[in-house]
PDB file of N, CA and C in Angstrom:
ATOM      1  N   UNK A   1      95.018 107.397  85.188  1.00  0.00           N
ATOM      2  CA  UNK A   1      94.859 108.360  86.257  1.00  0.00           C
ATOM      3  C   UNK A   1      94.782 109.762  85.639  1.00  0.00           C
ATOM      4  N   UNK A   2      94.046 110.420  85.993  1.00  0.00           N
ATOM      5  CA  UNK A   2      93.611 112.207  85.654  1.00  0.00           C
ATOM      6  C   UNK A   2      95.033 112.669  86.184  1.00  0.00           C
ATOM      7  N   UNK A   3      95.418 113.441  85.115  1.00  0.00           N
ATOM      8  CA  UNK A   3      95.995 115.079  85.242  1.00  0.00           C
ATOM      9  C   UNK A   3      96.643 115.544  86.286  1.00  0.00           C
ATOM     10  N   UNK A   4      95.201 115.987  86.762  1.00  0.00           N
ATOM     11  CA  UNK A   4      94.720 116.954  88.087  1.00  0.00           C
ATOM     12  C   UNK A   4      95.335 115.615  89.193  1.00  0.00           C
ATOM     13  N   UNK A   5      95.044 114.848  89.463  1.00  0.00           N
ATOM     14  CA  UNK A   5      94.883 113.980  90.348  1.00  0.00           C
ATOM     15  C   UNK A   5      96.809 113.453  90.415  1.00  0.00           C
ATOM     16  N   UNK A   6      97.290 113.173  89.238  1.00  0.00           N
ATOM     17  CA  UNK A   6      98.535 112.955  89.191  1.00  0.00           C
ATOM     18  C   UNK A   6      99.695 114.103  89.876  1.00  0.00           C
ATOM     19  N   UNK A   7      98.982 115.026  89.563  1.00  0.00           N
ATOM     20  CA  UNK A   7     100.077 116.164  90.211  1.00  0.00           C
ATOM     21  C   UNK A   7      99.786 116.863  91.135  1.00  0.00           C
ATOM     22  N   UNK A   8      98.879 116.611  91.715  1.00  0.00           N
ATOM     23  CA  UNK A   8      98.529 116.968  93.363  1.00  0.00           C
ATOM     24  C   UNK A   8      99.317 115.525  93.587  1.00  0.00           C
ATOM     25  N   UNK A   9      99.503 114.412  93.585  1.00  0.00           N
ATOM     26  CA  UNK A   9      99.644 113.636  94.508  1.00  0.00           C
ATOM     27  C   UNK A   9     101.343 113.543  93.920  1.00  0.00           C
ATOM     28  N   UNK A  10     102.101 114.529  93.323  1.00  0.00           N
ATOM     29  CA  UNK A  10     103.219 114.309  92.770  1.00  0.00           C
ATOM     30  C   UNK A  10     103.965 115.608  94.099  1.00  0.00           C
ATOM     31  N   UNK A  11     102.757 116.704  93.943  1.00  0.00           N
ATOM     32  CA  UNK A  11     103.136 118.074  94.691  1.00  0.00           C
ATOM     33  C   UNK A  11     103.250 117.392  96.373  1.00  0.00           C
ATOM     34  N   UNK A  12     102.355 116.682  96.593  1.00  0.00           N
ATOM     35  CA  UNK A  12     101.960 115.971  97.755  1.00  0.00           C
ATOM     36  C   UNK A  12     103.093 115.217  98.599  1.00  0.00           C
ATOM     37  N   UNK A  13     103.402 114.116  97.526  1.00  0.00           N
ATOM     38  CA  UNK A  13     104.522 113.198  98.054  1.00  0.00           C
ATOM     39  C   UNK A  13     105.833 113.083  97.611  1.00  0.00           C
ATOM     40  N   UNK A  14     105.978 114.473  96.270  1.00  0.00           N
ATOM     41  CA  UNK A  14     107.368 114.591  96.243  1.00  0.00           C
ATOM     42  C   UNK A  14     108.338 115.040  96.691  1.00  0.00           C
ATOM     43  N   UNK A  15     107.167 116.452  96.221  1.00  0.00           N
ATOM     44  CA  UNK A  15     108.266 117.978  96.636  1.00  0.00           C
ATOM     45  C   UNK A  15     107.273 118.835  96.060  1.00  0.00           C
ATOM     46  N   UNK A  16     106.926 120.182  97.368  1.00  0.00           N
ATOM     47  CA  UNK A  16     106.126 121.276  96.711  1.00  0.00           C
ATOM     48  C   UNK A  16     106.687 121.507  95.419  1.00  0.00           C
ATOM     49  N   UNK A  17     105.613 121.744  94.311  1.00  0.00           N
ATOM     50  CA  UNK A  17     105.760 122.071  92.796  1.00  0.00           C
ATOM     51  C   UNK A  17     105.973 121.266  92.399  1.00  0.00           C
ATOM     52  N   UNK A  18     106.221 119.771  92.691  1.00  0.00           N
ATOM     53  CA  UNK A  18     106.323 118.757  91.690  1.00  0.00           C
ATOM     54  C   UNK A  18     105.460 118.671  90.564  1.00  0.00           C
ATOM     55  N   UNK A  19     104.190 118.808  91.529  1.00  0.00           N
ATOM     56  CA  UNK A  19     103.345 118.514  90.268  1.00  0.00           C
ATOM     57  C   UNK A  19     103.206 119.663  89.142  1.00  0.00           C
ATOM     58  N   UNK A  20     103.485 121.249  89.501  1.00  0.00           N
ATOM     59  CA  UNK A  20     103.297 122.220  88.714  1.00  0.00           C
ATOM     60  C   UNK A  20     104.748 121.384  87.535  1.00  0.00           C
ATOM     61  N   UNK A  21     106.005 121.194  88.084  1.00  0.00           N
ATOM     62  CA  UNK A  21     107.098 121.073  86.893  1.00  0.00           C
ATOM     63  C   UNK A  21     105.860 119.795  86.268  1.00  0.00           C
ATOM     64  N   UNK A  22     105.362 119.021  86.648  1.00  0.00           N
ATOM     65  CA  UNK A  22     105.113 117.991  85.590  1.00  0.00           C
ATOM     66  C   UNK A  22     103.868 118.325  84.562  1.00  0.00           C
ATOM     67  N   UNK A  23     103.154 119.616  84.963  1.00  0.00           N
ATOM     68  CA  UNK A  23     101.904 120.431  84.271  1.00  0.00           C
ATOM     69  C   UNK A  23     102.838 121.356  83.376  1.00  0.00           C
ATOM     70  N   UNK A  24     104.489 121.431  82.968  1.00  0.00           N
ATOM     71  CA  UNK A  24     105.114 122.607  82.676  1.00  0.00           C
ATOM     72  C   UNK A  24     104.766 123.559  82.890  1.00  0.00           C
ATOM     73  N   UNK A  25     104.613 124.015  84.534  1.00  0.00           N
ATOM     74  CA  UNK A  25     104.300 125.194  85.000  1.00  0.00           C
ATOM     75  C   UNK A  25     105.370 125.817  85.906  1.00  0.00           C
ATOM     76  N   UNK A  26     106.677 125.660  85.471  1.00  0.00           N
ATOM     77  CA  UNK A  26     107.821 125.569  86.064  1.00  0.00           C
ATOM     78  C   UNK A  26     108.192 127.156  86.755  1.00  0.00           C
ATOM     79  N   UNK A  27     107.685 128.066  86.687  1.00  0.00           N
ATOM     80  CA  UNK A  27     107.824 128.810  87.287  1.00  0.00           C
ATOM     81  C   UNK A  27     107.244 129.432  88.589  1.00  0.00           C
ATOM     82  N   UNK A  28     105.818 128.590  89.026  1.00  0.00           N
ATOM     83  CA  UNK A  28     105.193 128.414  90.292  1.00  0.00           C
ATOM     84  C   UNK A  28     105.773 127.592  90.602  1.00  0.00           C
ATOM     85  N   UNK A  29     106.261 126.590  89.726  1.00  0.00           N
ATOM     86  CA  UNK A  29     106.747 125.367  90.780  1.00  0.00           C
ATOM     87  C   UNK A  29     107.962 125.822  91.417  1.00  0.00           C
ATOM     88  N   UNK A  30     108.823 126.449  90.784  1.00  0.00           N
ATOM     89  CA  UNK A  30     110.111 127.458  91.193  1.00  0.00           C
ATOM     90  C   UNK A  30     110.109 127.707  92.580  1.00  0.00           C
ATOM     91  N   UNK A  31     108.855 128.278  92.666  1.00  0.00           N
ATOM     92  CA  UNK A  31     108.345 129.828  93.600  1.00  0.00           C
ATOM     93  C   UNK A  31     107.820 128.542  94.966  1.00  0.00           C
ATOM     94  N   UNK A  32     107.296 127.827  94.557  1.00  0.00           N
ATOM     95  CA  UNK A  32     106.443 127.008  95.852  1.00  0.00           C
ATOM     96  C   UNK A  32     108.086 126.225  96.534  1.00  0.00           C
ATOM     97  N   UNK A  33     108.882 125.208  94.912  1.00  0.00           N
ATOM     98  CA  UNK A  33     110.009 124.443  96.129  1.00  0.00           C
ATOM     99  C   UNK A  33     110.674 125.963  96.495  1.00  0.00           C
ATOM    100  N   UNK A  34     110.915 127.169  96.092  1.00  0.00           N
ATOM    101  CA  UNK A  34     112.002 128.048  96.843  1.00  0.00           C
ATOM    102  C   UNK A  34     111.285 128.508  98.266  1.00  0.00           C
ATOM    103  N   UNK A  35     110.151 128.268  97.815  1.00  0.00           N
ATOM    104  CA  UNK A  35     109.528 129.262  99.428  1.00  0.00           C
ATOM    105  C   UNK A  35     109.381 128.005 100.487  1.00  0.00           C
ATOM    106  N   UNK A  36     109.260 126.590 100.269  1.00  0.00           N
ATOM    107  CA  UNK A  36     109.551 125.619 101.267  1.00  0.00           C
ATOM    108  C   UNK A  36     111.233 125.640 101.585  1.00  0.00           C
ATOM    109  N   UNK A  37     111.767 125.369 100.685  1.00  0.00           N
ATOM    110  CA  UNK A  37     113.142 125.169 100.934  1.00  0.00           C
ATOM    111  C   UNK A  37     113.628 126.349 101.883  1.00  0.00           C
ATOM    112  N   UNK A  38     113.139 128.272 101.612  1.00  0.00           N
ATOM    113  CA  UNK A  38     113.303 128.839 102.355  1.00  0.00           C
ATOM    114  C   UNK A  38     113.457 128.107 104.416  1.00  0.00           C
ATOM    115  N   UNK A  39     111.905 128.137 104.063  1.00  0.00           N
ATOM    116  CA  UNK A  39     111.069 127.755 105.117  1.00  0.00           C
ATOM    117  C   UNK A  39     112.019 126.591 105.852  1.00  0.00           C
ATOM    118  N   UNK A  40     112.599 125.998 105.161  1.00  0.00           N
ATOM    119  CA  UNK A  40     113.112 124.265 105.796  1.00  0.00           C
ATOM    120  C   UNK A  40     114.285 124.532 106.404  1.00  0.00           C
ATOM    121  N   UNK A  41     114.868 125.561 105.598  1.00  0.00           N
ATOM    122  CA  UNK A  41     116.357 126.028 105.833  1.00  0.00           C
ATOM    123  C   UNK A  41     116.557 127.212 107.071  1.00  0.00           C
ATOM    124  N   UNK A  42     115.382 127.797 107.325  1.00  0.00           N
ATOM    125  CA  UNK A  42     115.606 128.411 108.895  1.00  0.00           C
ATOM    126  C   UNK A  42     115.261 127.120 109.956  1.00  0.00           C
ATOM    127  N   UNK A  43     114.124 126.297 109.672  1.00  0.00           N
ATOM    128  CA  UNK A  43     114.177 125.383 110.709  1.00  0.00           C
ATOM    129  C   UNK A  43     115.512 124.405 110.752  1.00  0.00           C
ATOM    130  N   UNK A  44     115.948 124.116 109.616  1.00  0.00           N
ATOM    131  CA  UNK A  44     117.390 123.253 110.002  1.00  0.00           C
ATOM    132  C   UNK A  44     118.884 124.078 110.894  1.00  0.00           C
ATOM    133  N   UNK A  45     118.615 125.314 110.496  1.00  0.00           N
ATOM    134  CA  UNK A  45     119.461 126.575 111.001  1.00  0.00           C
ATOM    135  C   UNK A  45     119.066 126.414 112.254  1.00  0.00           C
ATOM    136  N   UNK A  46     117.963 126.828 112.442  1.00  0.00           N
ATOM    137  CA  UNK A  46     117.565 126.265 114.451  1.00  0.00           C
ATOM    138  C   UNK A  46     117.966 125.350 114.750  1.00  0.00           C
ATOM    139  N   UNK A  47     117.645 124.532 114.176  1.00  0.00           N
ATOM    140  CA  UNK A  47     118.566 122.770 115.033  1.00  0.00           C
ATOM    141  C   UNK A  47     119.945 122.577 115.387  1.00  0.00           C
ATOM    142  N   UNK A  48     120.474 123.415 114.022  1.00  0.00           N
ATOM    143  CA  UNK A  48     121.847 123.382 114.273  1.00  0.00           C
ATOM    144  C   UNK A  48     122.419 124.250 114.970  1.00  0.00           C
ATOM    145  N   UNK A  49     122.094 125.446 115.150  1.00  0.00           N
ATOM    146  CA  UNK A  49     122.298 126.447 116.541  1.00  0.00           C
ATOM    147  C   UNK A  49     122.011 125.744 117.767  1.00  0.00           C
ATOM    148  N   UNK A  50     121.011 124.814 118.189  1.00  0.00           N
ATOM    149  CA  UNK A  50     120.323 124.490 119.211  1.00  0.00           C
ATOM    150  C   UNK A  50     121.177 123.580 119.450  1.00  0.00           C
ATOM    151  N   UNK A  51     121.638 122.804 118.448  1.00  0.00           N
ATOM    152  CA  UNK A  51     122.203 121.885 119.050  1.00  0.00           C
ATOM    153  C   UNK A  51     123.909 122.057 119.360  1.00  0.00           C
ATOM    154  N   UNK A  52     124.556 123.407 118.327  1.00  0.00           N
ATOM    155  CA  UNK A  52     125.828 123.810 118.519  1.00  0.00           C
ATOM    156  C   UNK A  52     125.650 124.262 120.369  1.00  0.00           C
ATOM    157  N   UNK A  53     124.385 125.147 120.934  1.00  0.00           N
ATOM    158  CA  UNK A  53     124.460 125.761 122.125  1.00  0.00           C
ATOM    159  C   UNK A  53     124.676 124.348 123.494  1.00  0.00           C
ATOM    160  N   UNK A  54     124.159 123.069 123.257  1.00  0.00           N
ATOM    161  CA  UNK A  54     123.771 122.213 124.087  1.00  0.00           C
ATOM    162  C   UNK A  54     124.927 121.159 124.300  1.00  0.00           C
ATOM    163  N   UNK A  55     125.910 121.013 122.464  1.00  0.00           N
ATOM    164  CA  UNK A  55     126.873 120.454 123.122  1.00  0.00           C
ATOM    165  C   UNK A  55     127.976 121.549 123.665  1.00  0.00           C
ATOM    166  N   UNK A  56     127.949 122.839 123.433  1.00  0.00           N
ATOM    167  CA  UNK A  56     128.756 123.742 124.274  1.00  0.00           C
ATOM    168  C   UNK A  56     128.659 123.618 125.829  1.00  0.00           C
ATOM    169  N   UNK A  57     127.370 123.329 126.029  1.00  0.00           N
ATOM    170  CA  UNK A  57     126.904 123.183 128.098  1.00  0.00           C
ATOM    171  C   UNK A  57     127.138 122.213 128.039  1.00  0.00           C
ATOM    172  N   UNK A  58     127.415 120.885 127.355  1.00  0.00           N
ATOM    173  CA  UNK A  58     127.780 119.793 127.945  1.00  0.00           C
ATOM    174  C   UNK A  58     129.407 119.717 127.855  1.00  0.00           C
ATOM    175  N   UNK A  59     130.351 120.739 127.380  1.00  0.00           N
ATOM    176  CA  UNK A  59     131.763 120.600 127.017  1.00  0.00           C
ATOM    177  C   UNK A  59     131.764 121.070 128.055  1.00  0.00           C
ATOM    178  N   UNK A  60     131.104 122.440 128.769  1.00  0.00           N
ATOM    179  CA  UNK A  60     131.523 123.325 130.186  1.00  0.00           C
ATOM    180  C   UNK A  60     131.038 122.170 131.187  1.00  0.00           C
ATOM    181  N   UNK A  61     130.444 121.267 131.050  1.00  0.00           N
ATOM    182  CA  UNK A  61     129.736 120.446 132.300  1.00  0.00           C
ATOM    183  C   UNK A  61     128.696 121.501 133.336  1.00  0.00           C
ATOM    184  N   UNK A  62     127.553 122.169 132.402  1.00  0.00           N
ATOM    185  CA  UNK A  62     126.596 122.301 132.571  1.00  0.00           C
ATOM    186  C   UNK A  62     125.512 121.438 132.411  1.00  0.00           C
ATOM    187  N   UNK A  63     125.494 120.653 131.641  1.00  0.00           N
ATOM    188  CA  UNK A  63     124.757 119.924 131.197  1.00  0.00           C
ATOM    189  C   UNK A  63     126.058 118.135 131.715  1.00  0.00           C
ATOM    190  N   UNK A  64     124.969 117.654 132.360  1.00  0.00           N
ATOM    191  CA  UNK A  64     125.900 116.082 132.765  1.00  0.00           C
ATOM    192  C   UNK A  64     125.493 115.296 131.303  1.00  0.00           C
ATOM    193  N   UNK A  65     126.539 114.393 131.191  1.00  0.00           N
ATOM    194  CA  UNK A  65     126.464 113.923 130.115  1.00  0.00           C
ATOM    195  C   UNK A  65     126.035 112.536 130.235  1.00  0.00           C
ATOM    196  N   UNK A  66     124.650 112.611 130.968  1.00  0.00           N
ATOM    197  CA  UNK A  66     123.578 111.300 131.129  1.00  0.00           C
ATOM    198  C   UNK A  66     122.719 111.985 129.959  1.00  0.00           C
ATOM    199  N   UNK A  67     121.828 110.963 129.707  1.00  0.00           N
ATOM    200  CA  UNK A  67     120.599 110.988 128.511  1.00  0.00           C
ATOM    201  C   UNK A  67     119.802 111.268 129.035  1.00  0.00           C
ATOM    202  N   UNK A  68     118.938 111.285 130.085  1.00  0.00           N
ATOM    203  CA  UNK A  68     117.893 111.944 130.810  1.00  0.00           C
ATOM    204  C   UNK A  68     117.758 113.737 130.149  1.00  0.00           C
ATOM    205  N   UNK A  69     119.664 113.919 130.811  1.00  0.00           N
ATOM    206  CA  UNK A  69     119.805 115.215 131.264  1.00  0.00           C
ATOM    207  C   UNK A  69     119.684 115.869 129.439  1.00  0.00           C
ATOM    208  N   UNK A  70     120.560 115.443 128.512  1.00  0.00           N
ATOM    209  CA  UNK A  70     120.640 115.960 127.450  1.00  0.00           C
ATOM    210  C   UNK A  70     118.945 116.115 126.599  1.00  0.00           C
ATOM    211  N   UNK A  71     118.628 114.569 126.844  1.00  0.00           N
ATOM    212  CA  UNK A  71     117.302 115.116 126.592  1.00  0.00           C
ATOM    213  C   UNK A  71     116.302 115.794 126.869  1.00  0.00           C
ATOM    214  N   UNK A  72     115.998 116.116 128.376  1.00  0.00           N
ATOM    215  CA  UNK A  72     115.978 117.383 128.941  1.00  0.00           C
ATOM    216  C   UNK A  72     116.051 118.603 127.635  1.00  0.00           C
ATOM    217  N   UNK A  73     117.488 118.787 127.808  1.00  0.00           N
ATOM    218  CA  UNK A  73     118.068 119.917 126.970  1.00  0.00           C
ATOM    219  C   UNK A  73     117.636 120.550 125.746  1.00  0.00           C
ATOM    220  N   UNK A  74     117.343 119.509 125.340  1.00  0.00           N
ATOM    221  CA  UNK A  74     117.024 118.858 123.797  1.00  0.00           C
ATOM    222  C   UNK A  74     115.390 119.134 123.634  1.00  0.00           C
ATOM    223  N   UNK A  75     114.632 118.926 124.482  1.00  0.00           N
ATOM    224  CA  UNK A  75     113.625 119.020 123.994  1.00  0.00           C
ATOM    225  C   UNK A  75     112.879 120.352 124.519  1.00  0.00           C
ATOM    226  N   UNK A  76     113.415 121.083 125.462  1.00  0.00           N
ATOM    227  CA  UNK A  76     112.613 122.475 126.089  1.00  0.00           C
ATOM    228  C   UNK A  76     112.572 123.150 124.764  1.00  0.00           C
ATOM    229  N   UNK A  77     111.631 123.645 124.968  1.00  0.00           N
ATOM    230  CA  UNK A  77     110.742 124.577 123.811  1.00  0.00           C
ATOM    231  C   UNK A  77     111.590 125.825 123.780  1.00  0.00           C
ATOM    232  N   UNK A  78     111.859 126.398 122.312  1.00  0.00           N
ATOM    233  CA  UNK A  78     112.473 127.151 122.579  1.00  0.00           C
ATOM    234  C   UNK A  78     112.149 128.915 122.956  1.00  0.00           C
ATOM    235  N   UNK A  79     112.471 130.022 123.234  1.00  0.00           N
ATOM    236  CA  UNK A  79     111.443 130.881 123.741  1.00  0.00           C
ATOM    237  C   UNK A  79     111.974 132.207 123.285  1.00  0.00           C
ATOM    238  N   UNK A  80     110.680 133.211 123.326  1.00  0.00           N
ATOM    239  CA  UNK A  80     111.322 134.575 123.046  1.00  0.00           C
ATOM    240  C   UNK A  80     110.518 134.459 121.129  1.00  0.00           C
ATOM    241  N   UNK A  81     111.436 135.332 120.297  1.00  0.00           N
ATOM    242  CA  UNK A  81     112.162 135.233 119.050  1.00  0.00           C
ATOM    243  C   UNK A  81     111.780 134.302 118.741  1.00  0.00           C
ATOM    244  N   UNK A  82     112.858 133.281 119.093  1.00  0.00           N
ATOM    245  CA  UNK A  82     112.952 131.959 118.738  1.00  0.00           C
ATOM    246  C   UNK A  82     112.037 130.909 118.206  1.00  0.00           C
ATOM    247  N   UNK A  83     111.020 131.387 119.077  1.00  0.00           N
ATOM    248  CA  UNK A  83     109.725 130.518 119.287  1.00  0.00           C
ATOM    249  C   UNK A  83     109.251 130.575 118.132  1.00  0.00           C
ATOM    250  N   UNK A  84     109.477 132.411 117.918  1.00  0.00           N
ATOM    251  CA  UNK A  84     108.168 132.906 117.031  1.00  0.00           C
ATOM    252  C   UNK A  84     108.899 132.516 115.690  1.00  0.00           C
ATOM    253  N   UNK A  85     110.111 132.417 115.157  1.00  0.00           N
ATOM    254  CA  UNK A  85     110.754 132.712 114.172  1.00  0.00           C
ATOM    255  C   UNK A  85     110.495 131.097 114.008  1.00  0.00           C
ATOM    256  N   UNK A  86     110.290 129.887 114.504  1.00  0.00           N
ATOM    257  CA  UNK A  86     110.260 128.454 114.562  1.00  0.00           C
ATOM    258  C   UNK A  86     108.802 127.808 113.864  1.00  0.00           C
ATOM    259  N   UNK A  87     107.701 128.891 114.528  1.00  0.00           N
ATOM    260  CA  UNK A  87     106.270 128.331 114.619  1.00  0.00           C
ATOM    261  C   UNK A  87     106.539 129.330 112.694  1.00  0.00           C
ATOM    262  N   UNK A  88     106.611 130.114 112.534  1.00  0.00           N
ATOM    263  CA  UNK A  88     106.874 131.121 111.691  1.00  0.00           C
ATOM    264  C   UNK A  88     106.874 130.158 110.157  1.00  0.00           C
ATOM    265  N   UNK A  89     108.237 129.381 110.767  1.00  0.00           N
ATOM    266  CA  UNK A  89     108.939 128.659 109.514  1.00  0.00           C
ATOM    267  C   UNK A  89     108.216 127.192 109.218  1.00  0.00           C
ATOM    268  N   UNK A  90     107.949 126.642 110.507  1.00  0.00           N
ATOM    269  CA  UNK A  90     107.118 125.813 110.359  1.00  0.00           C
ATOM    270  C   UNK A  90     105.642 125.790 109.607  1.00  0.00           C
ATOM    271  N   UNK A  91     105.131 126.444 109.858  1.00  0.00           N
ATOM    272  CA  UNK A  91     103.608 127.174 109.321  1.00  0.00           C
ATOM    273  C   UNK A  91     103.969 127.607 107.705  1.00  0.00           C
ATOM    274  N   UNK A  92     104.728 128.147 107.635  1.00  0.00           N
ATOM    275  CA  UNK A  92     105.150 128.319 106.279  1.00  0.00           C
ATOM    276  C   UNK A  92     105.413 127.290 105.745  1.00  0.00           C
ATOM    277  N   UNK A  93     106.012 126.391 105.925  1.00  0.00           N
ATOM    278  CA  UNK A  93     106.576 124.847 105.362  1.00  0.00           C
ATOM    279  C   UNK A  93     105.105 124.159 105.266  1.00  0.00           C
ATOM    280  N   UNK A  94     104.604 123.870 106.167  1.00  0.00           N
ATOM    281  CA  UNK A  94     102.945 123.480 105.979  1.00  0.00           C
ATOM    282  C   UNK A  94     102.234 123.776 105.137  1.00  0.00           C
ATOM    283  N   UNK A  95     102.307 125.067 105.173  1.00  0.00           N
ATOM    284  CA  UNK A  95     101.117 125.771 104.020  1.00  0.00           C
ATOM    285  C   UNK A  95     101.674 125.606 103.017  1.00  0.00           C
ATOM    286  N   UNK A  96     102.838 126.264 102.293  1.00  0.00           N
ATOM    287  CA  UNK A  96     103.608 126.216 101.253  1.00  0.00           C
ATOM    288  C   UNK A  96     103.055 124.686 100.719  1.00  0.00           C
ATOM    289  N   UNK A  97     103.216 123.323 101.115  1.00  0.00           N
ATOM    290  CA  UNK A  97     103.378 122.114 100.710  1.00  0.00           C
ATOM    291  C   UNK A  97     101.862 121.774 100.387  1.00  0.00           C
ATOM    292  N   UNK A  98     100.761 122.254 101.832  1.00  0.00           N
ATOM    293  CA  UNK A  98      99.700 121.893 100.499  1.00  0.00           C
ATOM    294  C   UNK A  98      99.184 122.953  99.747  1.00  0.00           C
ATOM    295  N   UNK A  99      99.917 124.164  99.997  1.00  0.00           N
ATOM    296  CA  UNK A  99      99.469 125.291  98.360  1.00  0.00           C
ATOM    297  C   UNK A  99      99.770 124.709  97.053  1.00  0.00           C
ATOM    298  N   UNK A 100     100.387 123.755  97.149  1.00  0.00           N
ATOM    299  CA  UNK A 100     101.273 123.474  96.078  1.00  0.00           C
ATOM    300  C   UNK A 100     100.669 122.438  95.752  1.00  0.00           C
ATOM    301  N   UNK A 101      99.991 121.632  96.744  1.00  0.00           N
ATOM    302  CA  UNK A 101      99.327 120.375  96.356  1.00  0.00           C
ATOM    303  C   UNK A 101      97.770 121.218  95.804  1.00  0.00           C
ATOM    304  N   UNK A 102      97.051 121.665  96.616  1.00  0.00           N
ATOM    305  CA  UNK A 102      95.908 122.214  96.207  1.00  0.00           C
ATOM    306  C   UNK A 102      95.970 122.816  94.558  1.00  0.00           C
ATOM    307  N   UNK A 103      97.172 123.414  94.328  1.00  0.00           N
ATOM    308  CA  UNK A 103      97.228 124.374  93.276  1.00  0.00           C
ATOM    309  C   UNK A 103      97.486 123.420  91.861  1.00  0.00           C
ATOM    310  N   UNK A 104      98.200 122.395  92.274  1.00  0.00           N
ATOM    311  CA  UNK A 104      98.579 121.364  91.452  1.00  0.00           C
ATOM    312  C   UNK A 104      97.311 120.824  90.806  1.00  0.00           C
ATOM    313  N   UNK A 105      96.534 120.515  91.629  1.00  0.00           N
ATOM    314  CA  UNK A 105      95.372 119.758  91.155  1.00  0.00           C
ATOM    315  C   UNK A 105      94.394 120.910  90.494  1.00  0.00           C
ATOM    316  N   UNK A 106      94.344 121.876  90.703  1.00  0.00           N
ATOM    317  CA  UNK A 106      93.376 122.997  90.094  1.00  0.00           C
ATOM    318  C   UNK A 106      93.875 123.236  88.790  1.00  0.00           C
ATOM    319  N   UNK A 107      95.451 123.230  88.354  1.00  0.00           N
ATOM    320  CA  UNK A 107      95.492 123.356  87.607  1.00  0.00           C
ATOM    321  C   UNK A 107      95.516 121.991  86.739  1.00  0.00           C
ATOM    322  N   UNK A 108      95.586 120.774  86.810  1.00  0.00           N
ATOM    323  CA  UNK A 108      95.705 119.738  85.965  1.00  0.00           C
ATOM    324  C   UNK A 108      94.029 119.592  86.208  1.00  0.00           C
ATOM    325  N   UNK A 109      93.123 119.916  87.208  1.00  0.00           N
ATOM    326  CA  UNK A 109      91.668 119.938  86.441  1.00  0.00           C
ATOM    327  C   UNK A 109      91.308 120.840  85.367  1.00  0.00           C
ATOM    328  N   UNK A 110      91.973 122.215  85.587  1.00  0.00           N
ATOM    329  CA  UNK A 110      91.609 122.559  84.092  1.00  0.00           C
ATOM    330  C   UNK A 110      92.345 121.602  82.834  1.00  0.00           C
ATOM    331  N   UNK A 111      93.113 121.419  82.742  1.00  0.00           N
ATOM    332  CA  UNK A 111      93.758 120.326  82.098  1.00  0.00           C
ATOM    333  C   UNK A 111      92.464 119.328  81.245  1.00  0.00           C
ATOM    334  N   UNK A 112      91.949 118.761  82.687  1.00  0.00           N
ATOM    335  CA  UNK A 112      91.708 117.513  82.260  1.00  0.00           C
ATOM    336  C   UNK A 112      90.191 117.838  81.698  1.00  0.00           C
ATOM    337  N   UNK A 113      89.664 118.767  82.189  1.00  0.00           N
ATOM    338  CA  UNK A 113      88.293 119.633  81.616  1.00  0.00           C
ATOM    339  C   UNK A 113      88.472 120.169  79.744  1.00  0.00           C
ATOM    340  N   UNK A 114      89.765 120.632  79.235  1.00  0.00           N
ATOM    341  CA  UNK A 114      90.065 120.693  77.845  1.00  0.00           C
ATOM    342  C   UNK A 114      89.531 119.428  77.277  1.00  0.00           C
ATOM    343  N   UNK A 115      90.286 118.548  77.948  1.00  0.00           N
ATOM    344  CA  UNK A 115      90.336 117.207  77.138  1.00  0.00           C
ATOM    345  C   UNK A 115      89.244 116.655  76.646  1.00  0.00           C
TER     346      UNK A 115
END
């Protein structure tokens, strides 16, 4: 298997920059897992706010504690800020993962073009 081809599909299905650490390009690869991990770590921060706020309305018995109702809860979109700071982190996590795949393979084609 090519190079190029090995570490796009390393960046792909491992972890952004996989494939740069396996090109020893360890300092994009740095930069791509820190800027996903950024990215992952406000969306897990939302969940866990979202979900600290929902079992709070279900401790006050705002929220009945049927599954209909929680899921309800659970799934309204969130709004304002929120929204934007969500689609924000998400979009970043996206791109970030195939920059990293795209970039992976550009650089193990020059690679494999030396050879």
């Amino acid at each position: 298997m090519k190079t190029s081809v090995k570490a796009a599909l390393i960046s792909a299905f491992v972890c952004p920059g996989g494939g740069h650490f396996y090109l020893k390009k360890t300092l994009v690869g740095n930069l791509f897992l820190l800027s996903s991990l950024v990215s992952l770590s406000v969306l897990l921060w939302h969940a866990y706010q979202r979900a600290q706020v929902i079992s709070e309305q279900i401790l006050r018995g705002e929220i009945p504690l049927e599954l209909d109702a929680i899921y309800s809860a659970v799934t309204q979109a969130p709004m304002g800020n929120e929204a934007l700071y969500v689609n924000l982190a998400t979009a970043g996590f996206i791109l970030t993962w195939a920059l990293a795949a795209l970039d992976a393979y550009r650089l193990g084609k020059r690679i494999d073009d030396q050879q």
